[in-house]
C-alpha atoms as a PDB file:
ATOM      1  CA  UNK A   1      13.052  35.119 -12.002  1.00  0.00           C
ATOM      2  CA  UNK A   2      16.462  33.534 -13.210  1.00  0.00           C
ATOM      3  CA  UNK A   3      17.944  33.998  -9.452  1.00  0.00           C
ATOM      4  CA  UNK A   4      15.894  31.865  -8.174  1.00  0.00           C
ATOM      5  CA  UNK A   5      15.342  28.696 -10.695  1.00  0.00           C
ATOM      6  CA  UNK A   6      19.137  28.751 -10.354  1.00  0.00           C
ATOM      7  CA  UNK A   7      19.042  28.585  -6.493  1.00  0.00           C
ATOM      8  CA  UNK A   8      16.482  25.530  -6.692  1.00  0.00           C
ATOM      9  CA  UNK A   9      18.551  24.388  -9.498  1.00  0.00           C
ATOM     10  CA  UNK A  10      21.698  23.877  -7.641  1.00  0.00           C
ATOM     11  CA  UNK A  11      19.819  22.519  -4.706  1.00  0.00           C
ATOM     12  CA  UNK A  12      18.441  20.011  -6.764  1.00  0.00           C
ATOM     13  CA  UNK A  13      22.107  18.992  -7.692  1.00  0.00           C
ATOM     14  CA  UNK A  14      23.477  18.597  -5.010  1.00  0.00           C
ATOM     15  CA  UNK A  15      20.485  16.821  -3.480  1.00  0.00           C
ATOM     16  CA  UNK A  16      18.394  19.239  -2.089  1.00  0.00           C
ATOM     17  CA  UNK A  17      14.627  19.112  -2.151  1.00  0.00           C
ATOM     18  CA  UNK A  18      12.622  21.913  -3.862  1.00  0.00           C
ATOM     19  CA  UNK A  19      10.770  22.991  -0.532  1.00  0.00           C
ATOM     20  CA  UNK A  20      13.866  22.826   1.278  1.00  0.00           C
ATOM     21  CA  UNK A  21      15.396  25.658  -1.261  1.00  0.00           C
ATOM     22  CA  UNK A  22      12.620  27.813  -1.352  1.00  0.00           C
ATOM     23  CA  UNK A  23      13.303  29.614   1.401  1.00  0.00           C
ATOM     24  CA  UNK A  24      17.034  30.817   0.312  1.00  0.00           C
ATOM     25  CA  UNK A  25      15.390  31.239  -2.975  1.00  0.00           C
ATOM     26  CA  UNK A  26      13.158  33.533  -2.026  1.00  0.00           C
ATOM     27  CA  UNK A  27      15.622  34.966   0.171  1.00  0.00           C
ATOM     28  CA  UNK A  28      17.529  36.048  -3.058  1.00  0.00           C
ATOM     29  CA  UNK A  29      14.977  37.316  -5.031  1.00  0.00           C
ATOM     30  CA  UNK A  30      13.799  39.655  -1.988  1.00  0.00           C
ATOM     31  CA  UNK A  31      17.744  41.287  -1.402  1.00  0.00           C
ATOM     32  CA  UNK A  32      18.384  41.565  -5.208  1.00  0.00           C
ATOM     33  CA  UNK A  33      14.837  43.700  -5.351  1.00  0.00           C
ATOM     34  CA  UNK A  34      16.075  45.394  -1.956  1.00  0.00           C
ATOM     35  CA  UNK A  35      19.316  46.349  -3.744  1.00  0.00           C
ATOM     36  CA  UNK A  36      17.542  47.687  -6.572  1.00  0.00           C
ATOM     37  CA  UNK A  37      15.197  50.224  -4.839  1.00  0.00           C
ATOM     38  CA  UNK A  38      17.839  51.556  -3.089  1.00  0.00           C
ATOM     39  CA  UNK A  39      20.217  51.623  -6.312  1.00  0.00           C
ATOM     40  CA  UNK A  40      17.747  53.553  -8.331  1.00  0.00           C
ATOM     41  CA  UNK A  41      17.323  56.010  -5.440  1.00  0.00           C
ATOM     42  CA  UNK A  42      21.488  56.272  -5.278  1.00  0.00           C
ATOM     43  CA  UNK A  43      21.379  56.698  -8.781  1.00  0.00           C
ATOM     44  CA  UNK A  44      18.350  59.376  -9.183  1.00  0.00           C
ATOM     45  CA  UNK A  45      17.068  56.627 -11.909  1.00  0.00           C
ATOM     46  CA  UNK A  46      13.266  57.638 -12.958  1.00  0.00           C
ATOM     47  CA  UNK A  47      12.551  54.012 -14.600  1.00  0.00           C
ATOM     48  CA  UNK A  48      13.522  50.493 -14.171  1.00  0.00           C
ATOM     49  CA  UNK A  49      12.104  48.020 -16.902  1.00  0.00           C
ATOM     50  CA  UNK A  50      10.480  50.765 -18.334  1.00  0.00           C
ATOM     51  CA  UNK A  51       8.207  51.756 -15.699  1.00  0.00           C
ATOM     52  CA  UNK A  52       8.486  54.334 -12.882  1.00  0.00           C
ATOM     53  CA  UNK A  53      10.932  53.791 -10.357  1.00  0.00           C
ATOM     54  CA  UNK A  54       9.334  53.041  -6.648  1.00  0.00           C
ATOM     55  CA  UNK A  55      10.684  56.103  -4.961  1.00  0.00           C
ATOM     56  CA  UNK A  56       9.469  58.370  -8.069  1.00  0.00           C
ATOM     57  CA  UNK A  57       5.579  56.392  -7.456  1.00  0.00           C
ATOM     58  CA  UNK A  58       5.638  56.498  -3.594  1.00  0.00           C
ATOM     59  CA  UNK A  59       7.768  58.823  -2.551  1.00  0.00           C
ATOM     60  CA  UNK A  60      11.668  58.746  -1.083  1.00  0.00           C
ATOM     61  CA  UNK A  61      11.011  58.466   2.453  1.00  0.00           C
ATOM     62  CA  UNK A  62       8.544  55.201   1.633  1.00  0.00           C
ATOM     63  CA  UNK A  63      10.804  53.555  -0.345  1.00  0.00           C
ATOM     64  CA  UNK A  64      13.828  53.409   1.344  1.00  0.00           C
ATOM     65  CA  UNK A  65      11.427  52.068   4.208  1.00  0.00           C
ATOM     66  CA  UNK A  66      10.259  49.967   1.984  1.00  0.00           C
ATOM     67  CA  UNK A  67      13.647  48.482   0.517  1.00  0.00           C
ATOM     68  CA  UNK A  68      14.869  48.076   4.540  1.00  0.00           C
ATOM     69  CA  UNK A  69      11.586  45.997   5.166  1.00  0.00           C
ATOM     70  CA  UNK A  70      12.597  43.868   1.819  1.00  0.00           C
ATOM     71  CA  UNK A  71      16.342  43.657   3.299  1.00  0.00           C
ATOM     72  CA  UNK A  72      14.671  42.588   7.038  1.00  0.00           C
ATOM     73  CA  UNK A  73      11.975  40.188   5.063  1.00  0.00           C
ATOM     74  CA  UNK A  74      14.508  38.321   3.369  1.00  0.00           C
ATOM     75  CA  UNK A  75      16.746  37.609   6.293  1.00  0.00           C
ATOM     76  CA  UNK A  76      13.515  35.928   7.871  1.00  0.00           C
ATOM     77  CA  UNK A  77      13.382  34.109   4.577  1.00  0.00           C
ATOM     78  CA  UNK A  78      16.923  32.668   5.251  1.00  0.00           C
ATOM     79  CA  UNK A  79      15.992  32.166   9.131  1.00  0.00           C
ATOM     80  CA  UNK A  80      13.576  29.452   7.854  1.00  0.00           C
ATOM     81  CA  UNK A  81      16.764  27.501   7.101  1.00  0.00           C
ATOM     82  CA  UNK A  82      17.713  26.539  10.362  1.00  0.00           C
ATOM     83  CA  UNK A  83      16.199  23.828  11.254  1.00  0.00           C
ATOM     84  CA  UNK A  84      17.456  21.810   8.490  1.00  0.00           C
ATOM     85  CA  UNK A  85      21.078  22.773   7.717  1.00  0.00           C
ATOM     86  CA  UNK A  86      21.835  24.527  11.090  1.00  0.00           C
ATOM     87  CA  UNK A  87      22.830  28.145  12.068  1.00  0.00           C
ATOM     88  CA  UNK A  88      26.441  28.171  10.428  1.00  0.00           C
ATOM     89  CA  UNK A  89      24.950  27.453   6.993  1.00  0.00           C
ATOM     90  CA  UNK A  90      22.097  29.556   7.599  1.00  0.00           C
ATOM     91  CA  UNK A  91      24.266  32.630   8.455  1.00  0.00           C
ATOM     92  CA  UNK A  92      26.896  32.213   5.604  1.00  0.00           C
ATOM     93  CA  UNK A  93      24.985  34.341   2.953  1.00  0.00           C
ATOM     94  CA  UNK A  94      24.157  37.206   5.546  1.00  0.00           C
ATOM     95  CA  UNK A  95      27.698  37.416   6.728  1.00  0.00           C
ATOM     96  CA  UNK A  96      28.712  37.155   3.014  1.00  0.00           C
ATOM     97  CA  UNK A  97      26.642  40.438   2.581  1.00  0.00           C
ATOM     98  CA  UNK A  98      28.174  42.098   5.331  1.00  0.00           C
ATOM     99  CA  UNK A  99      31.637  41.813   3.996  1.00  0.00           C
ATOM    100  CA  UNK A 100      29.999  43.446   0.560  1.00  0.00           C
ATOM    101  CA  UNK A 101      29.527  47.420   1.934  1.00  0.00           C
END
């Protein structure tokens, strides 16, 4: 879970408390596992760290629902961010995604 001790990390740096980074911590790990079910379905992979692939266990249909509801869970992650650094900051890595595809 490097992508996240590095989010924390730099949070910690520049001041931030650990709770208070969680959230876009989180947020990280849950749209680079998003990206990944989806990639192995784009790519037909049949593994990924040398076990099955989710869409070859569960089924195509299922996991691209299932890599959506990781996409949708990790913007709720981010949401949690509001309160404390406002909804400019808190919609800077979701409009940075946008521009991505």
């Amino acid at each position: 879970m490097l992508r996240p001790t590095m989010c924390i990390s730099a949070g910690r740096a520049v001041g931030g408390m650990g709770d208070k980074t969680m959230a876009t911590a989180t947020a990280l790990e849950l749209y680079h596992n998003a990206f990944l079910i989806h990639d192995d379905i784009e790519n037909g992979s049949e593994s990924r760290r040398g076990k099955e692939t989710l869409h070859q266990s569960i089924g195509m249909a299922r996991a691209i629902n299932a890599g959506d509801a990781t996409n949708i869970l990790a913007v709720g992650m981010l949401l949690k961010n509001l309160s404390f650094i406002g909804v400019q900051k808190t919609w800077m890595p979701i409009a940075g995604l946008a521009t991505c595809f």
